[in-house]
PDB file of N, CA and C in Angstrom:
ATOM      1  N   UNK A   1     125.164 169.815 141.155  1.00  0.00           N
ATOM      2  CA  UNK A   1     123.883 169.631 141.813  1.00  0.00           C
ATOM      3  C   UNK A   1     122.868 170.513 141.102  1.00  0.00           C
ATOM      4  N   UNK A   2     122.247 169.908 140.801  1.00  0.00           N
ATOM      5  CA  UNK A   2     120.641 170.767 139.734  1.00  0.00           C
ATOM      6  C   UNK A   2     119.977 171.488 140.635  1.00  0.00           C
ATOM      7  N   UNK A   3     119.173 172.052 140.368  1.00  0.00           N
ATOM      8  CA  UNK A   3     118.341 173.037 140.909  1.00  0.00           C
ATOM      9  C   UNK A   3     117.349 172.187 141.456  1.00  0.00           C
ATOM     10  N   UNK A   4     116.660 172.846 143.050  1.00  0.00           N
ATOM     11  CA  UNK A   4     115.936 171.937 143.682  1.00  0.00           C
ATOM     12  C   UNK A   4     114.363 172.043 142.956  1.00  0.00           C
ATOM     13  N   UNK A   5     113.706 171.147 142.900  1.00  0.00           N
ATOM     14  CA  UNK A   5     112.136 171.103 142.153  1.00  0.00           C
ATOM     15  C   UNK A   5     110.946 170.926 143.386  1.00  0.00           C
ATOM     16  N   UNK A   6     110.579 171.870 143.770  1.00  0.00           N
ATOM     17  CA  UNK A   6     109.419 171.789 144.748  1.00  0.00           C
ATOM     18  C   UNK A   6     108.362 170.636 144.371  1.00  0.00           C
ATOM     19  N   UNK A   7     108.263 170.243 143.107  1.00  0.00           N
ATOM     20  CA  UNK A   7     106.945 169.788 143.231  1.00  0.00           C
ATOM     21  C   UNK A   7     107.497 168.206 143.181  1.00  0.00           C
ATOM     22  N   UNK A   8     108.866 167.933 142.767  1.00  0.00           N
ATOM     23  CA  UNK A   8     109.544 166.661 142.938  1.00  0.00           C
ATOM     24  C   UNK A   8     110.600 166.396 144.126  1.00  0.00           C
ATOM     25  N   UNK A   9     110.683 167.602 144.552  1.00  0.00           N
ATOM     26  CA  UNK A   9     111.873 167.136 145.591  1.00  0.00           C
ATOM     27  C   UNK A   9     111.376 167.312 146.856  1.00  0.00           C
ATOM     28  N   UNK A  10     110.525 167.723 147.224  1.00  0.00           N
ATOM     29  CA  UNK A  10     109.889 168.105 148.553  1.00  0.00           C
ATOM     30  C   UNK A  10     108.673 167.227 148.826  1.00  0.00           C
ATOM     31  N   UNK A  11     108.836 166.362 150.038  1.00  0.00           N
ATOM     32  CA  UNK A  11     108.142 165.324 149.975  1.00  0.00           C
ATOM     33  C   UNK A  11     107.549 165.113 151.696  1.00  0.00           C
ATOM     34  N   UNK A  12     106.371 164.515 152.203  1.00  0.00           N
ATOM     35  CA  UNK A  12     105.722 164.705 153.264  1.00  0.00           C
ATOM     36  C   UNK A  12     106.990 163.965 154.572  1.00  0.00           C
ATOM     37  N   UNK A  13     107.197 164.243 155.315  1.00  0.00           N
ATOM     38  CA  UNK A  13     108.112 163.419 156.142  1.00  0.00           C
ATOM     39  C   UNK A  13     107.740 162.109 156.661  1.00  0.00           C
ATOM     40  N   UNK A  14     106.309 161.829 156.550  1.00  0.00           N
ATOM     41  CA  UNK A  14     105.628 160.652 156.776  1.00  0.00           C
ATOM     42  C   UNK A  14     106.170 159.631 155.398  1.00  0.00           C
ATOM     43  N   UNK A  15     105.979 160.021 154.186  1.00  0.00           N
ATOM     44  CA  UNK A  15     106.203 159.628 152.552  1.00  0.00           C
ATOM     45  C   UNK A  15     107.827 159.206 152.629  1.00  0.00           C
ATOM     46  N   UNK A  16     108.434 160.697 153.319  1.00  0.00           N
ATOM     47  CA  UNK A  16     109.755 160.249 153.769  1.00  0.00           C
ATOM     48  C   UNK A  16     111.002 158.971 154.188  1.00  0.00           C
ATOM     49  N   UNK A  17     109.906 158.736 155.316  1.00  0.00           N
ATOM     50  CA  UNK A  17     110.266 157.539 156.450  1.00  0.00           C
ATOM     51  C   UNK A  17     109.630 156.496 155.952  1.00  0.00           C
ATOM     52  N   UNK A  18     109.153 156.215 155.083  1.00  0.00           N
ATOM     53  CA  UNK A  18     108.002 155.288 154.360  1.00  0.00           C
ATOM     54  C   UNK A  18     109.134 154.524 153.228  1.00  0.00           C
ATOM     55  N   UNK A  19     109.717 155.174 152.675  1.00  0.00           N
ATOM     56  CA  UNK A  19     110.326 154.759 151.376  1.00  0.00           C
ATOM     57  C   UNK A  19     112.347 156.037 151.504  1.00  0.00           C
ATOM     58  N   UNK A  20     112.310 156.481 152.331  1.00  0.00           N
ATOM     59  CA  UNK A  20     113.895 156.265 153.159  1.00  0.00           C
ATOM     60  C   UNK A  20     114.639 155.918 151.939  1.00  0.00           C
ATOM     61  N   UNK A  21     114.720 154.466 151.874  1.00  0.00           N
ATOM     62  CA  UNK A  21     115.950 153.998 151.242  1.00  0.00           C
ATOM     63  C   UNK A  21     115.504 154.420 149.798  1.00  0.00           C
ATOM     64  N   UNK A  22     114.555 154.527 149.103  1.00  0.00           N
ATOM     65  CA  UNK A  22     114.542 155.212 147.832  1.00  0.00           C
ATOM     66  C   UNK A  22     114.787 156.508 147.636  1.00  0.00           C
ATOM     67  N   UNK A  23     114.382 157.175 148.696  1.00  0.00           N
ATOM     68  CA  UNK A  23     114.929 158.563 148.488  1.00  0.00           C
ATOM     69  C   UNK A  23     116.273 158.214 149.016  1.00  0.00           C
ATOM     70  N   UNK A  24     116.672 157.987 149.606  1.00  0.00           N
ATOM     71  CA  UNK A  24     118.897 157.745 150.203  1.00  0.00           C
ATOM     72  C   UNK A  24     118.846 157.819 148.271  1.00  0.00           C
ATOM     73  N   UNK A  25     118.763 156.577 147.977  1.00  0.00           N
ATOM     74  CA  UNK A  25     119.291 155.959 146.303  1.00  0.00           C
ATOM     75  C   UNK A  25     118.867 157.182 146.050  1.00  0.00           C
ATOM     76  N   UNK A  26     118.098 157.752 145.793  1.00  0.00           N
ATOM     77  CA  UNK A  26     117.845 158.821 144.529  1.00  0.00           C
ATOM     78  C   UNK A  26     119.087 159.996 144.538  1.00  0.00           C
ATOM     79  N   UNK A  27     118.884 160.368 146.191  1.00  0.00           N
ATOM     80  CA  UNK A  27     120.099 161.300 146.969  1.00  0.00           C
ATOM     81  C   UNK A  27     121.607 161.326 145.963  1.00  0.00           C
ATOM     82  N   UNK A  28     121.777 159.990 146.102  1.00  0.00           N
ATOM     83  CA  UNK A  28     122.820 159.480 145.916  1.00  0.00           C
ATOM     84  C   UNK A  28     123.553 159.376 144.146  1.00  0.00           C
ATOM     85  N   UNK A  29     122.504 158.963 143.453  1.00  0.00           N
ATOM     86  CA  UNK A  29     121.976 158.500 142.243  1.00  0.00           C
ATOM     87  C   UNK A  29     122.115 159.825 141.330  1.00  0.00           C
ATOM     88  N   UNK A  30     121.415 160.971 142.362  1.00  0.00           N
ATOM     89  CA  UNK A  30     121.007 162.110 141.133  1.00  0.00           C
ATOM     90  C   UNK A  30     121.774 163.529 141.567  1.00  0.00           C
ATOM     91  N   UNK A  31     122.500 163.186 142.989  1.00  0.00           N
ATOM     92  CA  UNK A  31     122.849 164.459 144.001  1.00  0.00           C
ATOM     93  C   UNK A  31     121.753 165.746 144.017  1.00  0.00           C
ATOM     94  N   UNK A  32     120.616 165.518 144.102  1.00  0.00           N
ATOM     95  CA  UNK A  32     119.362 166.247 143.807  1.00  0.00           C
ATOM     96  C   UNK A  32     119.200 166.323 145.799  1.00  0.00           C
ATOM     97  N   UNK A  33     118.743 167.496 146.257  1.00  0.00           N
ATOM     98  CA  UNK A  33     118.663 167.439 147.338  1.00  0.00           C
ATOM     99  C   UNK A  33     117.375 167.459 147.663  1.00  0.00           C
ATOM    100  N   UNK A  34     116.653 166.623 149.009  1.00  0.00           N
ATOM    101  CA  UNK A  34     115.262 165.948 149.550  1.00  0.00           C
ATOM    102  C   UNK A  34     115.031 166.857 150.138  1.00  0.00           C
ATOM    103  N   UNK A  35     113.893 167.810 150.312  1.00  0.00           N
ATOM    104  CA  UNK A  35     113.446 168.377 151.168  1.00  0.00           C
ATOM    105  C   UNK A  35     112.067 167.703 151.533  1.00  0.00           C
ATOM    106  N   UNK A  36     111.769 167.542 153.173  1.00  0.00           N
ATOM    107  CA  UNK A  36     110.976 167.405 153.754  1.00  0.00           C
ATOM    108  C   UNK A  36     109.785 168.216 154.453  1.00  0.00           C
ATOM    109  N   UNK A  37     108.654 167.636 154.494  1.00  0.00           N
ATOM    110  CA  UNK A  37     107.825 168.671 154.680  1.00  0.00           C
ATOM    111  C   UNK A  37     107.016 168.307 155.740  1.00  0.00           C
ATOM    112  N   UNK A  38     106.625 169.233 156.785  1.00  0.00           N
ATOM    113  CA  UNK A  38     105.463 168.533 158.383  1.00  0.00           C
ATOM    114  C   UNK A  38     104.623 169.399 157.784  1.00  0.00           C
ATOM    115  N   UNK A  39     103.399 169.316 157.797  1.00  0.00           N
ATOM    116  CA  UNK A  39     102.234 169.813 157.924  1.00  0.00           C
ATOM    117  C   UNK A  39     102.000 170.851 156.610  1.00  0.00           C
ATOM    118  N   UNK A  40     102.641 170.565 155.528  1.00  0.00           N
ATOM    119  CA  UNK A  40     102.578 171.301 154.377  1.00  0.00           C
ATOM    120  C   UNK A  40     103.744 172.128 153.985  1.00  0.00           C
ATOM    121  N   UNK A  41     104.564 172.298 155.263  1.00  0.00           N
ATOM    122  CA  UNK A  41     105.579 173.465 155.461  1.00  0.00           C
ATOM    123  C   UNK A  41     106.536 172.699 155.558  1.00  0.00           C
ATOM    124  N   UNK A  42     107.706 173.374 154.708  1.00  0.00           N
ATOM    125  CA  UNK A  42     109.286 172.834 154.468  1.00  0.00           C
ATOM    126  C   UNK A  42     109.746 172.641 156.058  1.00  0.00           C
ATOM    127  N   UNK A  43     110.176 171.887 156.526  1.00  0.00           N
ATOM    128  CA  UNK A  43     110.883 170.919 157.962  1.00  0.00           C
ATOM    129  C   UNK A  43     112.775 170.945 157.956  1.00  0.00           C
ATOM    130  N   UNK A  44     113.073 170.572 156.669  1.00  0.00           N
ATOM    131  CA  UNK A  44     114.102 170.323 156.716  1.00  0.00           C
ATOM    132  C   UNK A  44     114.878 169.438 154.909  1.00  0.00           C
ATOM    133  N   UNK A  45     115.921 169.648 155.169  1.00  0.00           N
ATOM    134  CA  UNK A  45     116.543 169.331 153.121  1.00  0.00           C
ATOM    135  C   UNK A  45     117.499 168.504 153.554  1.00  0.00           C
ATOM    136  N   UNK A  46     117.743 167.172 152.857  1.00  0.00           N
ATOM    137  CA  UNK A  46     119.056 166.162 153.060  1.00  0.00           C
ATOM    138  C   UNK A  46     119.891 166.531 151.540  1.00  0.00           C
ATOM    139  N   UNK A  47     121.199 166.257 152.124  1.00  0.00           N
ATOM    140  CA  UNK A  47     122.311 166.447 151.136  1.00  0.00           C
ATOM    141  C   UNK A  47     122.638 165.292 150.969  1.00  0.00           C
ATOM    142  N   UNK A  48     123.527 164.869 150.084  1.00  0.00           N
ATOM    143  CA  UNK A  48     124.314 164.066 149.530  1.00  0.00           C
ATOM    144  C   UNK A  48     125.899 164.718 150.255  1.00  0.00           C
ATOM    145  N   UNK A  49     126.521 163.593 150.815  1.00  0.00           N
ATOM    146  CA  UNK A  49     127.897 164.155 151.416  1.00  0.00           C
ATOM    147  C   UNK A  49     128.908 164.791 150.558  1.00  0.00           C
ATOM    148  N   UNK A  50     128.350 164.705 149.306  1.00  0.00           N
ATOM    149  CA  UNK A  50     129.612 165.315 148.236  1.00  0.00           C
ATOM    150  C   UNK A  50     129.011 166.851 147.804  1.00  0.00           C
ATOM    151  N   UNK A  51     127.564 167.160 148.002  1.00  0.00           N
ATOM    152  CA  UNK A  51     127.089 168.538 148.124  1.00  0.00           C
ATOM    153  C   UNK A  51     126.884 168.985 149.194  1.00  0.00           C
ATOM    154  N   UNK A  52     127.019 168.340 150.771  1.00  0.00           N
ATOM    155  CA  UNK A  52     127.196 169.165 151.827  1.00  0.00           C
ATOM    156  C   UNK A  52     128.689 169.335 151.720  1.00  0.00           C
ATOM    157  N   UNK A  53     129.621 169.207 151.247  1.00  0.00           N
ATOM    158  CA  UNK A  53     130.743 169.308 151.296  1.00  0.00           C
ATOM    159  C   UNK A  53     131.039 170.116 150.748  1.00  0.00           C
ATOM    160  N   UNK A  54     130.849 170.486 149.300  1.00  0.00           N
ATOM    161  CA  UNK A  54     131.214 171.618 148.635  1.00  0.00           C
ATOM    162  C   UNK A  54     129.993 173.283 148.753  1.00  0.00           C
ATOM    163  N   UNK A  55     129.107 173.029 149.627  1.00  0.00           N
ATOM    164  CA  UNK A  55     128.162 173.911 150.177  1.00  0.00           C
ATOM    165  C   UNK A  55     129.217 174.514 151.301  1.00  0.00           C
ATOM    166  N   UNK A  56     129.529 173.605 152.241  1.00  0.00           N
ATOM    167  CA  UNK A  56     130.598 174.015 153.273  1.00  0.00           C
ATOM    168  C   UNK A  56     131.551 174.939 152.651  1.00  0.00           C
ATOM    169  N   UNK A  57     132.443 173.988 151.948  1.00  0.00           N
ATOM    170  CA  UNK A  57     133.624 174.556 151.027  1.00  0.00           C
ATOM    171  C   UNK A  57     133.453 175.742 150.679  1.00  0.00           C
ATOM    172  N   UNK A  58     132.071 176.051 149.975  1.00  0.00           N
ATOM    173  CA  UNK A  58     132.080 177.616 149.082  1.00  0.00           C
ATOM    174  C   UNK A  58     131.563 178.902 150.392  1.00  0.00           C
ATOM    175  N   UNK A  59     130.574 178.020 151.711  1.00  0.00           N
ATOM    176  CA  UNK A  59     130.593 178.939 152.304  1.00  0.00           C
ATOM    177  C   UNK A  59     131.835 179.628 153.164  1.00  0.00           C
ATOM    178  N   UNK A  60     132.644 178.803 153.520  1.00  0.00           N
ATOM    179  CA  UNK A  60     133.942 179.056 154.062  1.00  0.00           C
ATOM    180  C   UNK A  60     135.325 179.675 153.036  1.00  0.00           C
ATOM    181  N   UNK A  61     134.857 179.859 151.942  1.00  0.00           N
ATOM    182  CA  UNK A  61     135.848 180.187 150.824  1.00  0.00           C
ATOM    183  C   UNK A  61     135.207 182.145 151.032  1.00  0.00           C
ATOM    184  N   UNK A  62     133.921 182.151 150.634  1.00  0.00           N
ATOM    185  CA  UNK A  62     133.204 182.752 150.852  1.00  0.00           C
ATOM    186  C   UNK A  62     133.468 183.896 152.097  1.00  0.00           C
ATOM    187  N   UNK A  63     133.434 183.224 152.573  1.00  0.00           N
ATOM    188  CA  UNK A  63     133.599 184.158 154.437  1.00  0.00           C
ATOM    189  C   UNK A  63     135.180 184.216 154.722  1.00  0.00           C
ATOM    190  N   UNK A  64     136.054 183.873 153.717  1.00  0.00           N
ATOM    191  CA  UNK A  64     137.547 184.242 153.878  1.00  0.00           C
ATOM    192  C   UNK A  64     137.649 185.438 153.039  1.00  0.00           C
ATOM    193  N   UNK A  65     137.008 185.490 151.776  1.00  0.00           N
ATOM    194  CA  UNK A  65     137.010 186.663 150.935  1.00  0.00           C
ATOM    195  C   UNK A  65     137.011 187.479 151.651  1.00  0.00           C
ATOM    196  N   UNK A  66     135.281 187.700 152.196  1.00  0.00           N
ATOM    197  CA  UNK A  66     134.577 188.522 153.481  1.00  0.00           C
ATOM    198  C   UNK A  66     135.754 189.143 153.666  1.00  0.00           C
ATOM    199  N   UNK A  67     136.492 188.855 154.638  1.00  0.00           N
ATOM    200  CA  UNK A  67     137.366 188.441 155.702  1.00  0.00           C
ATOM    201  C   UNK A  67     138.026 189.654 155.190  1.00  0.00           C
ATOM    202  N   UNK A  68     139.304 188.888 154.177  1.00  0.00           N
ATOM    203  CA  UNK A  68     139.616 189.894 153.351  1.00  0.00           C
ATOM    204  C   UNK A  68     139.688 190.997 152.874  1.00  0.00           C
ATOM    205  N   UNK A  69     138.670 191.402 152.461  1.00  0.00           N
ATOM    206  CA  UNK A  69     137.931 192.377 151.720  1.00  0.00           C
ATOM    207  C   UNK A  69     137.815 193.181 152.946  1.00  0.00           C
ATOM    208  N   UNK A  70     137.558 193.267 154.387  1.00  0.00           N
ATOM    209  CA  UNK A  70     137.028 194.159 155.082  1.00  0.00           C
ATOM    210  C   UNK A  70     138.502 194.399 155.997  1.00  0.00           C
ATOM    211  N   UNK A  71     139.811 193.416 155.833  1.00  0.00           N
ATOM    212  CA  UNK A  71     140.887 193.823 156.489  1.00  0.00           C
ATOM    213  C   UNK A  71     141.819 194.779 155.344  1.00  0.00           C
ATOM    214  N   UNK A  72     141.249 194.593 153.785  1.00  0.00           N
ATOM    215  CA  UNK A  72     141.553 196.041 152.791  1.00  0.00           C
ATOM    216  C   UNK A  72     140.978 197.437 153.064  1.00  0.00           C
ATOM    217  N   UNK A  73     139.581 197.051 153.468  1.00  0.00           N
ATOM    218  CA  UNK A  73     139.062 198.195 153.581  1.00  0.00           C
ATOM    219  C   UNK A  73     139.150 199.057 154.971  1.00  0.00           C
ATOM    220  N   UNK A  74     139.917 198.001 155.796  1.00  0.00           N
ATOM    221  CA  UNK A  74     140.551 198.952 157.009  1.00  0.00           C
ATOM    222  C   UNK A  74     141.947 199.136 157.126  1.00  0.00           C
ATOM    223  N   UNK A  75     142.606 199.183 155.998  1.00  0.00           N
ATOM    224  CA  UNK A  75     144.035 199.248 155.909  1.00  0.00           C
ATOM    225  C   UNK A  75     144.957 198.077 156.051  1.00  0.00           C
ATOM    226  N   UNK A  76     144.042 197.163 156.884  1.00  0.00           N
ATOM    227  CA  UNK A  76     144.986 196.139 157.526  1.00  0.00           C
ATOM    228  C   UNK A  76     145.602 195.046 156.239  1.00  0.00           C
ATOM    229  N   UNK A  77     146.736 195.878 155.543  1.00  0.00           N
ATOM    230  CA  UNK A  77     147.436 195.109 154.646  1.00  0.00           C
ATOM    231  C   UNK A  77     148.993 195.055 154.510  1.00  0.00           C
ATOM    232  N   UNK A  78     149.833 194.644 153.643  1.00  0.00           N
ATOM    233  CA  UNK A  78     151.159 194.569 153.501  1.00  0.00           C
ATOM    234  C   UNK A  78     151.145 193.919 151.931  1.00  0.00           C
ATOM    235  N   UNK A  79     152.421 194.939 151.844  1.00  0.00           N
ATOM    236  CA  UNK A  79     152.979 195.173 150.237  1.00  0.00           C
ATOM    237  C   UNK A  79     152.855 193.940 150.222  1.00  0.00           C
ATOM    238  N   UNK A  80     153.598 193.651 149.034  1.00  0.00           N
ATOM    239  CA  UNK A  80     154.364 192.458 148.409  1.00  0.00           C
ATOM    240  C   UNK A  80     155.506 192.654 148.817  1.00  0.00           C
ATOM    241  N   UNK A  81     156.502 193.572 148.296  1.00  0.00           N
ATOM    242  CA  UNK A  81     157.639 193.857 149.214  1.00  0.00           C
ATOM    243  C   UNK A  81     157.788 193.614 150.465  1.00  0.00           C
ATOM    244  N   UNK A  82     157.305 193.794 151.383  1.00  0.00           N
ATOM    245  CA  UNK A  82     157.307 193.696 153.032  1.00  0.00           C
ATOM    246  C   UNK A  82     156.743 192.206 153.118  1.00  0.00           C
ATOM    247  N   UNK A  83     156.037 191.449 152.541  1.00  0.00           N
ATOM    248  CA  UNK A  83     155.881 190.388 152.590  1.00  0.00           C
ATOM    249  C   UNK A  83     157.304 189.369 152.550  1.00  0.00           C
ATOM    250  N   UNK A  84     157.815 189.639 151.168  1.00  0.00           N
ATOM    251  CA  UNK A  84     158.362 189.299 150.655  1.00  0.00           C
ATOM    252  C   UNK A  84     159.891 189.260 151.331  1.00  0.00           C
ATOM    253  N   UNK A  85     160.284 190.468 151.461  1.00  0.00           N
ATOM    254  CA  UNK A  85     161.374 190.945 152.931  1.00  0.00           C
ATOM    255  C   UNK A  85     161.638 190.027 153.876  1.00  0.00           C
ATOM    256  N   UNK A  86     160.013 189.888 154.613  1.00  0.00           N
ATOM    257  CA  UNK A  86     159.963 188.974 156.066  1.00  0.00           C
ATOM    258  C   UNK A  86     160.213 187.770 155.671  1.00  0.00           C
TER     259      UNK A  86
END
């Protein structure tokens, strides 16, 4: 997924609902994500289901590291040995 382009990807929500199915195709076409705009100001961004998916994916990969990382830094671990044992 490319980097989002304010001055191409962000579009009025009226412009939006107007032409829908060209932006879906483009969505789809370029995995470039749509952001929408009310009153000049960003509203809201559509994904493509194969980049909300791996957005999910990395945030939840992400927050297991976290996870991780803060049950090392409170001791809460086990060898390899004792793993390995059980």
């Amino acid at each position: 997924m490319r980097a989002v382009r304010v001055s191409e990807d962000f579009v009025p929500i009226s412009e939006f609902k107007a032409q829908a199915a060209e932006w879906l195709r483009k969505l789809s076409a370029d995995d470039v994500p749509v952001g929408g705009t009310r009153n000049g100001r960003p509203a809201g961004v559509l994904l493509s289901p194969g980049a909300f998916d791996a957005l999910t994916e990395r945030a939840r990969f992400v927050a297991a590291v976290s996870d991780g990382l803060r049950d090392a830094d409170a001791g809460r671990v086990h060898t390899h040995a004792a793993v390995v044992r059980r």
